[in-house]
PDB file of N, CA and C in Angstrom:
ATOM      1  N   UNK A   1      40.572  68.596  14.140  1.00  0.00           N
ATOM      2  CA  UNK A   1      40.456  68.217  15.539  1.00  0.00           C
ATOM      3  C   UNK A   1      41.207  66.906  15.768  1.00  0.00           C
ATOM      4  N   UNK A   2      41.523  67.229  16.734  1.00  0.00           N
ATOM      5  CA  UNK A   2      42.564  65.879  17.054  1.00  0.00           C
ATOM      6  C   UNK A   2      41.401  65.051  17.693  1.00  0.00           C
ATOM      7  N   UNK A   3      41.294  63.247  17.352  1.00  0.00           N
ATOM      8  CA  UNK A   3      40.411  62.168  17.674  1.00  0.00           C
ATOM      9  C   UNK A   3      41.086  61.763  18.996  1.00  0.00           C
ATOM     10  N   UNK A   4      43.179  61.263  19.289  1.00  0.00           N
ATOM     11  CA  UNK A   4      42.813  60.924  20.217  1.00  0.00           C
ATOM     12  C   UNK A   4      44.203  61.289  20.025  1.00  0.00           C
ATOM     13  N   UNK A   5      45.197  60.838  21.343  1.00  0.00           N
ATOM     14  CA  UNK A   5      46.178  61.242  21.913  1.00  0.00           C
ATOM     15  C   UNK A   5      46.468  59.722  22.843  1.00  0.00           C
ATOM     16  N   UNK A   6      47.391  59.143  22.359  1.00  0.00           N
ATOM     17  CA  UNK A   6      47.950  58.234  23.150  1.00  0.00           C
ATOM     18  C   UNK A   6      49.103  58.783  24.042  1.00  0.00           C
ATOM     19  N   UNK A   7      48.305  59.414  25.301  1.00  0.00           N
ATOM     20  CA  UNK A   7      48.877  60.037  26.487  1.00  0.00           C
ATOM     21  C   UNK A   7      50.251  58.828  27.339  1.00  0.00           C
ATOM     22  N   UNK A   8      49.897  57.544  26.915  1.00  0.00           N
ATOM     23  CA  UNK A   8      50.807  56.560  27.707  1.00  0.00           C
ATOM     24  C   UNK A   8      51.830  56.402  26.905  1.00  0.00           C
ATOM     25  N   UNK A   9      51.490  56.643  25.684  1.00  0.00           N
ATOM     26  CA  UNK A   9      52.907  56.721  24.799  1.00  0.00           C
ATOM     27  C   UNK A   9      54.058  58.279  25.057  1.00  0.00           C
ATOM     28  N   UNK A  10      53.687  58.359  26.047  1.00  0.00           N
ATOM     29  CA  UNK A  10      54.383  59.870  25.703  1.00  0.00           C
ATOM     30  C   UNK A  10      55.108  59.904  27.422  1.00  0.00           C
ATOM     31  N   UNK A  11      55.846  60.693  27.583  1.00  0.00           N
ATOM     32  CA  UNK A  11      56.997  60.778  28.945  1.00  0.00           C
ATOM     33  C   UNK A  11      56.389  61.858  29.485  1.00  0.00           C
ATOM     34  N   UNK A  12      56.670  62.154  30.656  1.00  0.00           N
ATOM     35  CA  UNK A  12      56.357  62.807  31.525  1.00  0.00           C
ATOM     36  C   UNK A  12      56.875  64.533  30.979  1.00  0.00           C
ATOM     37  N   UNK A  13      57.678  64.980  30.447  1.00  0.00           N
ATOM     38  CA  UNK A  13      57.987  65.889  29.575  1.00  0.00           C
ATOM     39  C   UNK A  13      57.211  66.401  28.800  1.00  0.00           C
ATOM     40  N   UNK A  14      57.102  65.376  27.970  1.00  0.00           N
ATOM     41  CA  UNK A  14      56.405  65.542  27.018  1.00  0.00           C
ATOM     42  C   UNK A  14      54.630  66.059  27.253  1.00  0.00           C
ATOM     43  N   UNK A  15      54.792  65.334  28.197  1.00  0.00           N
ATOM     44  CA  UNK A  15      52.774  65.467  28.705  1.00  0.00           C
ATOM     45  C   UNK A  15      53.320  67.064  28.835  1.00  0.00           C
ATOM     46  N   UNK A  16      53.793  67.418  29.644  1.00  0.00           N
ATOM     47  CA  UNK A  16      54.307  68.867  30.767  1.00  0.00           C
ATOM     48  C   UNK A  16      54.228  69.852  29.426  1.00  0.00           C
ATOM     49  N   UNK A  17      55.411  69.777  28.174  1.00  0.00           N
ATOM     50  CA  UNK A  17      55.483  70.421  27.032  1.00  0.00           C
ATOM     51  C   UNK A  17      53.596  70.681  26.432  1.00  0.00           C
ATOM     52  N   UNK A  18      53.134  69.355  26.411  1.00  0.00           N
ATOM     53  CA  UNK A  18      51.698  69.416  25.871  1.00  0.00           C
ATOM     54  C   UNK A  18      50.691  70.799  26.337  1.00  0.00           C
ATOM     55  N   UNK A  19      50.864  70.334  28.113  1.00  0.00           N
ATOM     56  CA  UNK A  19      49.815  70.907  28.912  1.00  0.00           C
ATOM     57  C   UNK A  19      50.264  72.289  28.478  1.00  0.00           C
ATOM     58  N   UNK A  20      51.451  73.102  28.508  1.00  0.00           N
ATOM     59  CA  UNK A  20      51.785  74.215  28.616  1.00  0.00           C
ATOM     60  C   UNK A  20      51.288  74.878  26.814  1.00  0.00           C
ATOM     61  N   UNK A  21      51.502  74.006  26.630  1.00  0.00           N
ATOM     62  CA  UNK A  21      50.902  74.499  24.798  1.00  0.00           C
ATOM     63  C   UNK A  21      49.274  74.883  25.112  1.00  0.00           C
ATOM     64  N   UNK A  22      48.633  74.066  25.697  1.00  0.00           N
ATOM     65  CA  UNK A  22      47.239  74.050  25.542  1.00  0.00           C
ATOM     66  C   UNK A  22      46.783  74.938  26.447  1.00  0.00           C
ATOM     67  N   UNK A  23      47.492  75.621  27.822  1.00  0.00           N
ATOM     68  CA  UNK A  23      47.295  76.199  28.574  1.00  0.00           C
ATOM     69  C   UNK A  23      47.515  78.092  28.374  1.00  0.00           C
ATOM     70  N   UNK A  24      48.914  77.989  27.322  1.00  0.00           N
ATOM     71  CA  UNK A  24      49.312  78.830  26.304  1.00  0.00           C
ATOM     72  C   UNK A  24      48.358  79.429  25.408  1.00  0.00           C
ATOM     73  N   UNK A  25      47.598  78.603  24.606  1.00  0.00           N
ATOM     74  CA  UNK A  25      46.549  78.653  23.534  1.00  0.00           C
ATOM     75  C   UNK A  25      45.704  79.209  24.447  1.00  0.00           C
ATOM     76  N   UNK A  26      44.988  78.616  24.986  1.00  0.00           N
ATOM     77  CA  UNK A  26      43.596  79.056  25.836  1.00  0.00           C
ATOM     78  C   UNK A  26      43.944  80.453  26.412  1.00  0.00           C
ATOM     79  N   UNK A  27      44.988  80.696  27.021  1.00  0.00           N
ATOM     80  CA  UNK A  27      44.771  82.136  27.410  1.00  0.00           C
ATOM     81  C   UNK A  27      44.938  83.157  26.464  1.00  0.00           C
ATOM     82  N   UNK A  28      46.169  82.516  25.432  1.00  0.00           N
ATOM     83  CA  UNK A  28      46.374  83.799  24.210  1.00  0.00           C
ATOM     84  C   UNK A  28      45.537  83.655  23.356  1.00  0.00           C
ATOM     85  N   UNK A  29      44.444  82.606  22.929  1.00  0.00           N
ATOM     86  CA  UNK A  29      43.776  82.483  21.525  1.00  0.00           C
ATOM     87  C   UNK A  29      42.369  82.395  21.969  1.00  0.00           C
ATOM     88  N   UNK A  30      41.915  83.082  23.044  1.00  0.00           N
ATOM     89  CA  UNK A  30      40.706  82.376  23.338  1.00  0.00           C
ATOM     90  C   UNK A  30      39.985  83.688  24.665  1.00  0.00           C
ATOM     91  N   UNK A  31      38.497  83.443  25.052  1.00  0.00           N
ATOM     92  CA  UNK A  31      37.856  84.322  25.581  1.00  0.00           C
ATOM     93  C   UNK A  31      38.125  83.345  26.933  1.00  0.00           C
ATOM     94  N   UNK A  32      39.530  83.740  27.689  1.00  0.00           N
ATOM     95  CA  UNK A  32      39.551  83.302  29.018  1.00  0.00           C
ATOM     96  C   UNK A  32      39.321  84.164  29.875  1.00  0.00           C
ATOM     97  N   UNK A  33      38.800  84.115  30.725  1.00  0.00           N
ATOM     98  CA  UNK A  33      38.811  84.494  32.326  1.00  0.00           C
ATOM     99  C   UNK A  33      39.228  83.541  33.378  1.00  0.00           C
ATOM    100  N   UNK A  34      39.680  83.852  34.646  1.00  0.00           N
ATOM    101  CA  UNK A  34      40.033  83.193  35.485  1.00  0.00           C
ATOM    102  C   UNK A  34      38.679  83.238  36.259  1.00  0.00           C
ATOM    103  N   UNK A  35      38.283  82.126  37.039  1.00  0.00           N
ATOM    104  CA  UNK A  35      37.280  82.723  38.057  1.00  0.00           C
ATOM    105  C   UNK A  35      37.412  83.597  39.118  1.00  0.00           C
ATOM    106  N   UNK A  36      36.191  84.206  39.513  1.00  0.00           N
ATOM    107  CA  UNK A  36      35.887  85.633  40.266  1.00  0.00           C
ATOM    108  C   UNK A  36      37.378  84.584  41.853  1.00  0.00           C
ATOM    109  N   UNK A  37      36.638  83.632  42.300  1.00  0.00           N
ATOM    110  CA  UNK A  37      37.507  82.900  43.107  1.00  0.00           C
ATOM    111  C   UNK A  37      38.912  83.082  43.781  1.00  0.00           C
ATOM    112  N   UNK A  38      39.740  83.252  42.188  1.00  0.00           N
ATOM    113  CA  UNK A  38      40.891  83.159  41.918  1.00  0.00           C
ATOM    114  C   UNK A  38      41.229  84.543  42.433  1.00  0.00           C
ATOM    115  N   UNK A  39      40.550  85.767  41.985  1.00  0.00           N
ATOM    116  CA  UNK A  39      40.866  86.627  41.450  1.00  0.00           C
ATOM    117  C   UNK A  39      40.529  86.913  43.747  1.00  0.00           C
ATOM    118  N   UNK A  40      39.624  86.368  44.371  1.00  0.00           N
ATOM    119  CA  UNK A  40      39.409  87.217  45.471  1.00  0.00           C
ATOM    120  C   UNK A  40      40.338  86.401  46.203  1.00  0.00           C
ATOM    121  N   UNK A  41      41.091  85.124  46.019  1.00  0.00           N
ATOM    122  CA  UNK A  41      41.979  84.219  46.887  1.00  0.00           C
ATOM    123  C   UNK A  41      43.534  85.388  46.726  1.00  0.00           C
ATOM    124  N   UNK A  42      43.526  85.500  45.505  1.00  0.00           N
ATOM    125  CA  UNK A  42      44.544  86.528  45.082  1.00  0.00           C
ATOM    126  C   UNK A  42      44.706  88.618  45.539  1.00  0.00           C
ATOM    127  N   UNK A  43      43.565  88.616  45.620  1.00  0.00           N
ATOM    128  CA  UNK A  43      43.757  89.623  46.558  1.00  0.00           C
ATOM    129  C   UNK A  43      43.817  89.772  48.576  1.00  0.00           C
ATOM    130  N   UNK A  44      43.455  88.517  48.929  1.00  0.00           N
ATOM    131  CA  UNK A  44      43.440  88.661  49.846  1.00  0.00           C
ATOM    132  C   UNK A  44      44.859  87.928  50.391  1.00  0.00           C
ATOM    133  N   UNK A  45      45.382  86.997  49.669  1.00  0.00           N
ATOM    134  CA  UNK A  45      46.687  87.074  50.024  1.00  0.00           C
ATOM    135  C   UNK A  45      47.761  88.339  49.609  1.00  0.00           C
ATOM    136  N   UNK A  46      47.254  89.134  48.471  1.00  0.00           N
ATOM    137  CA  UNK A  46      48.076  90.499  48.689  1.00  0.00           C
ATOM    138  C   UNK A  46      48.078  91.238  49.938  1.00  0.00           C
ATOM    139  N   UNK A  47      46.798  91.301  50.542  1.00  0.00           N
ATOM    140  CA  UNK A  47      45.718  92.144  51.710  1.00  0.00           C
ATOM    141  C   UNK A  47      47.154  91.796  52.919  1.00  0.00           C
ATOM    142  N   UNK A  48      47.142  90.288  53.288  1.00  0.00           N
ATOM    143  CA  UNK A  48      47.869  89.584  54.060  1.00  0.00           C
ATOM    144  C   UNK A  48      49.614  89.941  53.876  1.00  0.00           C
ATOM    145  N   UNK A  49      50.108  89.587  52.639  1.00  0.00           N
ATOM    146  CA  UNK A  49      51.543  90.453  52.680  1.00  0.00           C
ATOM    147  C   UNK A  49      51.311  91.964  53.029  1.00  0.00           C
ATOM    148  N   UNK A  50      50.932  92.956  52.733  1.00  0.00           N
ATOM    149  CA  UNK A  50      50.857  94.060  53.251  1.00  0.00           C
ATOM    150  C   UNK A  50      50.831  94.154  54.926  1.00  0.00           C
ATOM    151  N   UNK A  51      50.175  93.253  55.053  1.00  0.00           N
ATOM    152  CA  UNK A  51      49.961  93.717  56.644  1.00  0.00           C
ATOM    153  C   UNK A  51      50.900  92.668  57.472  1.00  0.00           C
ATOM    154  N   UNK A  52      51.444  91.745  56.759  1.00  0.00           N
ATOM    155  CA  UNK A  52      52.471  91.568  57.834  1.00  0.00           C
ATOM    156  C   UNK A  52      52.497  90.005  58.053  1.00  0.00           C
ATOM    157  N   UNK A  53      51.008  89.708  57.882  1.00  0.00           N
ATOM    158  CA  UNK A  53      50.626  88.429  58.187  1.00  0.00           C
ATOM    159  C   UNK A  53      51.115  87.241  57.697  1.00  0.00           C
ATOM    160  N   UNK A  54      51.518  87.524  56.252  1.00  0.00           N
ATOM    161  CA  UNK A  54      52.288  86.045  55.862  1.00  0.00           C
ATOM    162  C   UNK A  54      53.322  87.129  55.106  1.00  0.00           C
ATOM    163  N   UNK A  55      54.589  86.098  54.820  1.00  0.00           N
ATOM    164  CA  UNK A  55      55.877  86.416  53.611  1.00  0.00           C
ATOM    165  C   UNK A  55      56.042  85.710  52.607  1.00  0.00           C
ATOM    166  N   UNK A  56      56.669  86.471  52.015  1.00  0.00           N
ATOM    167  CA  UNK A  56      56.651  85.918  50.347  1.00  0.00           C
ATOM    168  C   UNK A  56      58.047  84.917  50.545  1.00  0.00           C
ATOM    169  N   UNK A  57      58.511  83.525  49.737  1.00  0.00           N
ATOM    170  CA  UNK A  57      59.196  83.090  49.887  1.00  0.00           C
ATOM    171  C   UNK A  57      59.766  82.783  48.524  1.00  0.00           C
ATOM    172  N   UNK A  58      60.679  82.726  48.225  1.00  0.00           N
ATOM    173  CA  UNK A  58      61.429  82.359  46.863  1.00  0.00           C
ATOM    174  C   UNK A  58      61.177  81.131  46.184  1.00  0.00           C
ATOM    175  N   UNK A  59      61.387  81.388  45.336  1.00  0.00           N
ATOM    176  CA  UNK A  59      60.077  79.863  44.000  1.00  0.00           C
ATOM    177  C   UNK A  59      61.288  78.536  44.901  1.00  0.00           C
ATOM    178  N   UNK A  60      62.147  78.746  44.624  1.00  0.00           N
ATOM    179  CA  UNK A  60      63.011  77.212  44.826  1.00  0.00           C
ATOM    180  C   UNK A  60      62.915  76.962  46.163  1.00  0.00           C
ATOM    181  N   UNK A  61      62.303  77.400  47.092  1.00  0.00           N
ATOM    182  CA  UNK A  61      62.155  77.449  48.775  1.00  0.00           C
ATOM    183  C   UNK A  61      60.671  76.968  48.388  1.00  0.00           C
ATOM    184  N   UNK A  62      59.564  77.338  47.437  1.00  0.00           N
ATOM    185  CA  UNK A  62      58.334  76.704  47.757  1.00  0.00           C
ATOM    186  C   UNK A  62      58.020  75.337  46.718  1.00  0.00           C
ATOM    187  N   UNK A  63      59.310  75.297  45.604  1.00  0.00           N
ATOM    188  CA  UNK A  63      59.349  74.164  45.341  1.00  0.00           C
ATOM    189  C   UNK A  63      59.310  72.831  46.149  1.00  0.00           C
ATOM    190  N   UNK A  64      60.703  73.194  46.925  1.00  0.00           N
ATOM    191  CA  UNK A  64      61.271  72.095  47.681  1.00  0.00           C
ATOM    192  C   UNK A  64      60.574  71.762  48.826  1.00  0.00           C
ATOM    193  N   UNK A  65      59.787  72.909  49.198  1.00  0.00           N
ATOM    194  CA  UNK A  65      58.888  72.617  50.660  1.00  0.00           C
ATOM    195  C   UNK A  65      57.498  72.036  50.109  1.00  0.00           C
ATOM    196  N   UNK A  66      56.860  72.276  48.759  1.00  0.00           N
ATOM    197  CA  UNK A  66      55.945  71.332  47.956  1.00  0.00           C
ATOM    198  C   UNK A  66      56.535  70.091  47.425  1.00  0.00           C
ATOM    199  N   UNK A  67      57.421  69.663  47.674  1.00  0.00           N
ATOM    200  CA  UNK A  67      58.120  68.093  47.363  1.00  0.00           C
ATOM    201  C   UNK A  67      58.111  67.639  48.789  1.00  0.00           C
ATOM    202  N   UNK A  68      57.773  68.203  49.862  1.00  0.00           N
ATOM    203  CA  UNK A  68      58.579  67.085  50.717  1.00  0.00           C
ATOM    204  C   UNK A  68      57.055  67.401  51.460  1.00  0.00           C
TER     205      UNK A  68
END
């Protein structure tokens, strides 16, 4: 077991590389579920593209509109 992690020693990359390892692990090595939550926020925005109500927009269009 790792004791500690000097998170300030490390770059913004590096944290990003970390999280994705540990986020990696937990879903492939481990008894994950997402919550029920997730799973009904996620169908009801399917519900909503079907019918018209909202559109799907391209990752680099909801990047740039989540930066600004």
């Amino acid at each position: 077991m790792v004791e500690s992690i000097d998170l300030r020693a490390m770059d913004k990359k590096e944290k990003i590389l970390l999280m994705e390892k540990l986020w990696n692990d937990l879903i492939n090595n481990g008894d994950f579920e997402s919550p029920l939550w997730h799973k009904m926020i996620l169908s009801e925005r399917e519900e909503k593209l079907k019918n018209g109500d909202e559109k799907a927009i391209e990752w680099e269009e909801a990047k740039k509109s989540l930066k600004e």
